[in-house]
C-alpha atoms as a PDB file:
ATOM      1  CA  UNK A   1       0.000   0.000   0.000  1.00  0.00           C
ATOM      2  CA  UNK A   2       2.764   2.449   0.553  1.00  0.00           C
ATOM      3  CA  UNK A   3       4.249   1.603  -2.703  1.00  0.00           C
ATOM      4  CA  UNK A   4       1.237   2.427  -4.335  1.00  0.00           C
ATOM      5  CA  UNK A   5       1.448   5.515  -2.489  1.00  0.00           C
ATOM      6  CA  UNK A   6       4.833   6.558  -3.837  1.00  0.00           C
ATOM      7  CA  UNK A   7       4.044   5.519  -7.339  1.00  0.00           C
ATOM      8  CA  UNK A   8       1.000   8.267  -7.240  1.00  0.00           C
ATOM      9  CA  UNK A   9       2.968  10.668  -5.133  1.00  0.00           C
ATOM     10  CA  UNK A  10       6.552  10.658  -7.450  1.00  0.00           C
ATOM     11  CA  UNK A  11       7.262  13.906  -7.860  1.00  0.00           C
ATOM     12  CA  UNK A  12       9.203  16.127  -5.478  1.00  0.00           C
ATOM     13  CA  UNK A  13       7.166  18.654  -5.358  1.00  0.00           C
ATOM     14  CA  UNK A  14       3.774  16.100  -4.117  1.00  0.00           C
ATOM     15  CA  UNK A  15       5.945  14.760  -1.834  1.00  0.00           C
ATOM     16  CA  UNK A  16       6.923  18.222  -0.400  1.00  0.00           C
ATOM     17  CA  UNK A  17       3.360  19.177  -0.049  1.00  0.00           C
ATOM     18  CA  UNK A  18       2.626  15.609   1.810  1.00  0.00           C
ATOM     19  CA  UNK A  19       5.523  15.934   3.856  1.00  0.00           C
ATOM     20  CA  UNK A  20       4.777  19.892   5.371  1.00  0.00           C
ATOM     21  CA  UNK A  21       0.943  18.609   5.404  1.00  0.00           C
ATOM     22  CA  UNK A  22       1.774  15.995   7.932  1.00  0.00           C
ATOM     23  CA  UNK A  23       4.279  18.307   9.433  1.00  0.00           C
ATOM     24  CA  UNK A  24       1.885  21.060  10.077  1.00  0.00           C
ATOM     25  CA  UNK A  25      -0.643  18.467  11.856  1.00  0.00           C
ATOM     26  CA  UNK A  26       1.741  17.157  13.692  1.00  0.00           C
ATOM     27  CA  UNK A  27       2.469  20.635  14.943  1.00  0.00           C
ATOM     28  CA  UNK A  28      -1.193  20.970  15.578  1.00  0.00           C
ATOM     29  CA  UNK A  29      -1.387  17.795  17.975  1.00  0.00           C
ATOM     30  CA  UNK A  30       1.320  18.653  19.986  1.00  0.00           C
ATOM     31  CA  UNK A  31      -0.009  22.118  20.382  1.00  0.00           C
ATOM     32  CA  UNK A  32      -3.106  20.793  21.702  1.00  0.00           C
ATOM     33  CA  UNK A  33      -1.361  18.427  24.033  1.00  0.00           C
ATOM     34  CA  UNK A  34       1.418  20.717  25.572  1.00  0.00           C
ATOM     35  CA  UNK A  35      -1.644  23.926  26.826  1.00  0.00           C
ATOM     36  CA  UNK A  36       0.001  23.605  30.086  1.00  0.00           C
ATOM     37  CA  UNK A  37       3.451  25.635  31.122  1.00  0.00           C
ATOM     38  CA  UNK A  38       5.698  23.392  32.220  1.00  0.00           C
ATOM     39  CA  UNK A  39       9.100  25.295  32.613  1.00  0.00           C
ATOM     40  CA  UNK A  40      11.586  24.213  35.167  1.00  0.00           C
ATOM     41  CA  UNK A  41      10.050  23.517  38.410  1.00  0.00           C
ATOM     42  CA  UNK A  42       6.727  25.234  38.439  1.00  0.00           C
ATOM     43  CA  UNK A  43       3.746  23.579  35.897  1.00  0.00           C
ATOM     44  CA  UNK A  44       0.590  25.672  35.411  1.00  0.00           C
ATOM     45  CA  UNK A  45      -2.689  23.508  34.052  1.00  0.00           C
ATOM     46  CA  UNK A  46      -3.205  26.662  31.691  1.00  0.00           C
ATOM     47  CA  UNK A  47      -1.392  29.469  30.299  1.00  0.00           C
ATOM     48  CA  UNK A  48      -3.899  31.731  29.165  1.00  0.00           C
ATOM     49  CA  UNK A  49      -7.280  32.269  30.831  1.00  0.00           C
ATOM     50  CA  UNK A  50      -9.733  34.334  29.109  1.00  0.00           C
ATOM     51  CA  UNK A  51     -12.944  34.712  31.277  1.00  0.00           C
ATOM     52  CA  UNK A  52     -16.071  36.941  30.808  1.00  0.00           C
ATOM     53  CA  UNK A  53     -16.050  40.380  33.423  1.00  0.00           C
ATOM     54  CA  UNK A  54     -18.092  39.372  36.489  1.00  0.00           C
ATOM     55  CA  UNK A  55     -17.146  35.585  36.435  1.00  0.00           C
ATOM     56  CA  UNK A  56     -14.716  33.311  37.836  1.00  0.00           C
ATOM     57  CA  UNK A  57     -11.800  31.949  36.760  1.00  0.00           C
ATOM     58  CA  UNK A  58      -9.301  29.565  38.188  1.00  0.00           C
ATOM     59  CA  UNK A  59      -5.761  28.209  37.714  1.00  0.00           C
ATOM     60  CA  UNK A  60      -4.078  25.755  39.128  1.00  0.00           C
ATOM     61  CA  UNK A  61       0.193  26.143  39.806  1.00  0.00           C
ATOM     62  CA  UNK A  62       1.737  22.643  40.910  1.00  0.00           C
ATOM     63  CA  UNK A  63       5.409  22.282  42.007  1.00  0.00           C
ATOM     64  CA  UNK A  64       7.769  19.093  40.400  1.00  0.00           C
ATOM     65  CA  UNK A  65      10.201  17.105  40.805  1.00  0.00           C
ATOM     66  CA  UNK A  66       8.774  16.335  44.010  1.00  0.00           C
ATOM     67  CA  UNK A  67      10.956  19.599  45.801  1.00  0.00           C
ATOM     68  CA  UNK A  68      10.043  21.139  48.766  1.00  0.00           C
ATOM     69  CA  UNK A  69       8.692  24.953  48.682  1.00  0.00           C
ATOM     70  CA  UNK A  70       5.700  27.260  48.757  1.00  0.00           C
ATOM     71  CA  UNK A  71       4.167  28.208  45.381  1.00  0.00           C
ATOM     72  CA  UNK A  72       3.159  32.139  45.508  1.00  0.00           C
ATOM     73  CA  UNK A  73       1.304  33.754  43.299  1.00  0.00           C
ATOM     74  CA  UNK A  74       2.345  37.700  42.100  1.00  0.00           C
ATOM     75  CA  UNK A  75      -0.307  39.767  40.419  1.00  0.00           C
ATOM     76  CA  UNK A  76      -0.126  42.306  36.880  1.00  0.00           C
ATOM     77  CA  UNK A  77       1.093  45.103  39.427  1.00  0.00           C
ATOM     78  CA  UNK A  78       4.059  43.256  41.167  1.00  0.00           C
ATOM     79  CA  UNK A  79       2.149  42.696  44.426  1.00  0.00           C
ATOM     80  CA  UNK A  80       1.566  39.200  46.246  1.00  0.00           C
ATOM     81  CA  UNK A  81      -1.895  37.941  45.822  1.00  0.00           C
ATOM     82  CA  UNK A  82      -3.535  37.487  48.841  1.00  0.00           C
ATOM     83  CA  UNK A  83      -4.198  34.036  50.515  1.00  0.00           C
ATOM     84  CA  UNK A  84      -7.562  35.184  52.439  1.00  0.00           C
ATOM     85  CA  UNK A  85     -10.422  33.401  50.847  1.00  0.00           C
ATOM     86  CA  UNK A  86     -12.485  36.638  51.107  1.00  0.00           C
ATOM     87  CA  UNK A  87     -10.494  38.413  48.637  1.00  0.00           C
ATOM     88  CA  UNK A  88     -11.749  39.117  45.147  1.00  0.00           C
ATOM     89  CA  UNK A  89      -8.625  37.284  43.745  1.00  0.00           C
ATOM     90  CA  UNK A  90      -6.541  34.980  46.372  1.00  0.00           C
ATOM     91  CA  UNK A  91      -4.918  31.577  45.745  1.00  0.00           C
ATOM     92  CA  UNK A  92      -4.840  28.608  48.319  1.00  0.00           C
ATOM     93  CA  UNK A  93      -1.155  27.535  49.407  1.00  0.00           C
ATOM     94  CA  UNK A  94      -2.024  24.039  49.665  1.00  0.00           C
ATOM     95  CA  UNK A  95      -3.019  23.463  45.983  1.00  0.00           C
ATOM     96  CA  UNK A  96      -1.279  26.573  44.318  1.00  0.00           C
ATOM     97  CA  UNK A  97      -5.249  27.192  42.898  1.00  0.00           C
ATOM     98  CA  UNK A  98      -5.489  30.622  41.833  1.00  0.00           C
ATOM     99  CA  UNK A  99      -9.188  32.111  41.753  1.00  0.00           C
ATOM    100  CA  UNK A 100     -10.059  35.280  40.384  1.00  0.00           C
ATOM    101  CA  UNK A 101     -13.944  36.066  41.519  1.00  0.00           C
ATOM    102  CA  UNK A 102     -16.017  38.268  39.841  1.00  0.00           C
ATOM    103  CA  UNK A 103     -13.670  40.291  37.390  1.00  0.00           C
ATOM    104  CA  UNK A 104     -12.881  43.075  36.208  1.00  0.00           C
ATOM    105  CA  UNK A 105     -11.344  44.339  33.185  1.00  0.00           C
ATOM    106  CA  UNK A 106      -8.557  45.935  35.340  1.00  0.00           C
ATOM    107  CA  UNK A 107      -7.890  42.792  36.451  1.00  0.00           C
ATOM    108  CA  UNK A 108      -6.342  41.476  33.181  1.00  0.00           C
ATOM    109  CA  UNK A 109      -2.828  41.203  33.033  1.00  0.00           C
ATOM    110  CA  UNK A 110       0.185  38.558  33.998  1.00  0.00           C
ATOM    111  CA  UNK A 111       0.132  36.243  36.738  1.00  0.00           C
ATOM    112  CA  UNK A 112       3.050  35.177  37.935  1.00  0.00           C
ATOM    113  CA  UNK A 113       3.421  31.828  40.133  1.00  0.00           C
ATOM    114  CA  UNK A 114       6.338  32.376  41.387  1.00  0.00           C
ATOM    115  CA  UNK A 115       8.007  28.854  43.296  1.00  0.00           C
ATOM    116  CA  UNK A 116      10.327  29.747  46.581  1.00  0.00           C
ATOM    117  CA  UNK A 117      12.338  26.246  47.199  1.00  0.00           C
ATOM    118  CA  UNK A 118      14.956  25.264  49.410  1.00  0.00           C
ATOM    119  CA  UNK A 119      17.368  23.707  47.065  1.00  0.00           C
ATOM    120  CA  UNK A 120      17.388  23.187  43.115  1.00  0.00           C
ATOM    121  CA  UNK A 121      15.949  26.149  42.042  1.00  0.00           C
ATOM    122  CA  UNK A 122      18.214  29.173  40.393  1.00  0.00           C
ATOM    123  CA  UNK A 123      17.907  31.796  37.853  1.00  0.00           C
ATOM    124  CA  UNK A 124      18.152  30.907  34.464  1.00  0.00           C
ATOM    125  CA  UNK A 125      21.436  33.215  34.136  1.00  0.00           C
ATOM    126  CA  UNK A 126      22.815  31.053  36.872  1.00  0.00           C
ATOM    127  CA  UNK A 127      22.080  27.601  34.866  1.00  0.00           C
ATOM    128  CA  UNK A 128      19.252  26.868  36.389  1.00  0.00           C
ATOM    129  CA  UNK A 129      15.788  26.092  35.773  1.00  0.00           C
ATOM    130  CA  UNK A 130      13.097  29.098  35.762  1.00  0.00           C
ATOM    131  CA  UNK A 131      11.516  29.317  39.262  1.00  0.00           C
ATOM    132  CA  UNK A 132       8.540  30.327  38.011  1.00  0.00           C
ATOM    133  CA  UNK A 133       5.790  30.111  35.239  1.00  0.00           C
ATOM    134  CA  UNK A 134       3.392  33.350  33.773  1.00  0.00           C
ATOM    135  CA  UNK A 135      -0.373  32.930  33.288  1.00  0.00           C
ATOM    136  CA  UNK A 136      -1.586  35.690  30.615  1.00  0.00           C
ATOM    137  CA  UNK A 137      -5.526  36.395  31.715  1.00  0.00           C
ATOM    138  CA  UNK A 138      -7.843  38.587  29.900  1.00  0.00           C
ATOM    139  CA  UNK A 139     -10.825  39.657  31.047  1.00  0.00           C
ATOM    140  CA  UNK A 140     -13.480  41.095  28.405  1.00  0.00           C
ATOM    141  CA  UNK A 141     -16.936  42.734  28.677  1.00  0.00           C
ATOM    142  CA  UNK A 142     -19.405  40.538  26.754  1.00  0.00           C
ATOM    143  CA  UNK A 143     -21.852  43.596  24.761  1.00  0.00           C
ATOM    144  CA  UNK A 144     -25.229  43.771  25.218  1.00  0.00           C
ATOM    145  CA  UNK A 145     -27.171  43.533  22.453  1.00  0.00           C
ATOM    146  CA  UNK A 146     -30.919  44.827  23.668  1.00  0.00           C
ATOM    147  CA  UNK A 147     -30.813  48.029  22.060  1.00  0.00           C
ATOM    148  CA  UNK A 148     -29.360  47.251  18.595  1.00  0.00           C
ATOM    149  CA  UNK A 149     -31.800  44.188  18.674  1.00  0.00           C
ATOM    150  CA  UNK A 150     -34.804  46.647  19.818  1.00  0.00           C
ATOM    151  CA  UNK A 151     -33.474  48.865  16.847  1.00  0.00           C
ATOM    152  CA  UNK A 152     -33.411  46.637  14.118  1.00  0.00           C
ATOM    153  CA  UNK A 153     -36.852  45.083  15.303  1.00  0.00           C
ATOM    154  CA  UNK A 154     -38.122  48.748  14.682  1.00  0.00           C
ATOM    155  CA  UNK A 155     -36.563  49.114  11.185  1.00  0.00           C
ATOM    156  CA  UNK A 156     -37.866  46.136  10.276  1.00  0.00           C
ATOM    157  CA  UNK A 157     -41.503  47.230  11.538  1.00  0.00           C
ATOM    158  CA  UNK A 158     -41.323  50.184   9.807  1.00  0.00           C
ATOM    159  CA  UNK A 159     -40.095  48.480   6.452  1.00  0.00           C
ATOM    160  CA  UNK A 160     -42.820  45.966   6.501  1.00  0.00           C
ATOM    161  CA  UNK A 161     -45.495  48.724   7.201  1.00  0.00           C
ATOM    162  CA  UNK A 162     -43.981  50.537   4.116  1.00  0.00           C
ATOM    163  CA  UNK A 163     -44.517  47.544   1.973  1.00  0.00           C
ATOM    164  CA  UNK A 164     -47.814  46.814   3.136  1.00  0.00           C
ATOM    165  CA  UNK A 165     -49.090  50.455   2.353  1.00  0.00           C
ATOM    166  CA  UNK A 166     -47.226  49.890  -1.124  1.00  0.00           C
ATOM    167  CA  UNK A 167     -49.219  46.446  -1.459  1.00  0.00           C
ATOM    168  CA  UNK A 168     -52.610  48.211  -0.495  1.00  0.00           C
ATOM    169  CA  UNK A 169     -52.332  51.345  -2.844  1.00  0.00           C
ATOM    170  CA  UNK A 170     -51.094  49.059  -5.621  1.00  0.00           C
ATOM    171  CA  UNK A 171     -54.251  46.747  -4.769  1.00  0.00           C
ATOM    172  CA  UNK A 172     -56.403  49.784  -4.662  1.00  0.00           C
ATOM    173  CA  UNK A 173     -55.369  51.334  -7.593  1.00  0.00           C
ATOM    174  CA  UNK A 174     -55.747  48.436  -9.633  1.00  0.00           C
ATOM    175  CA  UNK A 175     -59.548  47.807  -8.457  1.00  0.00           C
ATOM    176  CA  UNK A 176     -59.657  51.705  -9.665  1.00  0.00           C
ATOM    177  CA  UNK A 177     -58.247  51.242 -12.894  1.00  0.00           C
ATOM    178  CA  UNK A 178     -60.820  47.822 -13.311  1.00  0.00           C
ATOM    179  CA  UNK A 179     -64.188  50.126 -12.405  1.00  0.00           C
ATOM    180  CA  UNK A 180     -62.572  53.399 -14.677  1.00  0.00           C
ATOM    181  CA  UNK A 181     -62.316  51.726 -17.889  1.00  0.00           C
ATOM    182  CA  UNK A 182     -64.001  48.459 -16.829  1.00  0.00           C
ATOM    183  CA  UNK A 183     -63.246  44.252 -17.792  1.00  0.00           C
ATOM    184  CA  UNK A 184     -61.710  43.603 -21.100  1.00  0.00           C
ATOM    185  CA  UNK A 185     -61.793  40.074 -21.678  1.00  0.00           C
ATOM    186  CA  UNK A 186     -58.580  38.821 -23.550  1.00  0.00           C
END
């Protein structure tokens, strides 16, 4: 079956276009299977979160290699995110879970999980793995759509008014016309 495959598929140029086609879906697969960050020692289960304003959202940083730290999470404006469950956005030191509750555009921005260990983890400029791992969230404002809805409800009314009044005349007109110069049979 293959050899019947090359005998079709001779030329360099077909086998050029076979070879980048299964090249580019190959591509495609392994972007779908590597969505998580997995630099160094800190492994987010997403790396973008996109989430509707007034909604929750929630990421989830894990340590490996098995090492010994806390996981902390640093917000777009360089300041620690709080661990109080009360907070609009706060993350849970046991799991490294990041929630953001009921956002806001101004809340959009990069994450940072940041991973504080005792041993094993150095800056990259040192030769060391990255002690950390960026989530990229965006938070958008989904429109509302009542008034151009309402609107286009209204032209529509008023267009299909316009054509019955057109129908009616025309109708009129015609019966007119009929009782002016009366029936001629064809």
């Amino acid at each position: 079956m293959a050899n019947e495959y090359l005998l079709v598929c001779s030329d360099f140029c077909c086998q050029w276009r076979v070879f980048t086609t299964v090249l580019i879906l190959l591509l495609q697969f392994c972007d779908l299977v590597t969505t998580a960050n997995t630099n160094g020692w800190v492994s987010l289960d997403k790396t973008r979160l996109t989430i509707e304003q007034g909604t929750t959202g929630q990421v989830t940083c894990s340590q490996r290699h098995g090492e010994i730290g806390t996981v902390t999470w640093i917000d777009p404006l360089d300041r620690v995110v709080s661990v109080d469950n009360r907070s609009r956005i706060y993350y849970d030191q046991d799991s490294g879970r990041l929630t953001l509750t009921r956002v806001n555009v101004s809340d959009s921005g990069t994450y940072v999980c940041a991973f504080n260990v005792t041993a094993g983890c150095r800056d990259v400029d040192d030769g060391g793995r990255p002690c950390n791992a960026t989530l990229d969230c965006r938070v958008y404002v989904m429109p509302d759509y009542l008034v151009d809805g309402v609107v286009i409800v209204a032209i529509n009314g008023v267009l299909l008014v316009i054509f019955v009044a057109c129908l009616v005349h025309s109708t009129m007109s015609d019966k007119r016309r009929l009782r002016k110069y009366g029936m001629q049979k064809l």
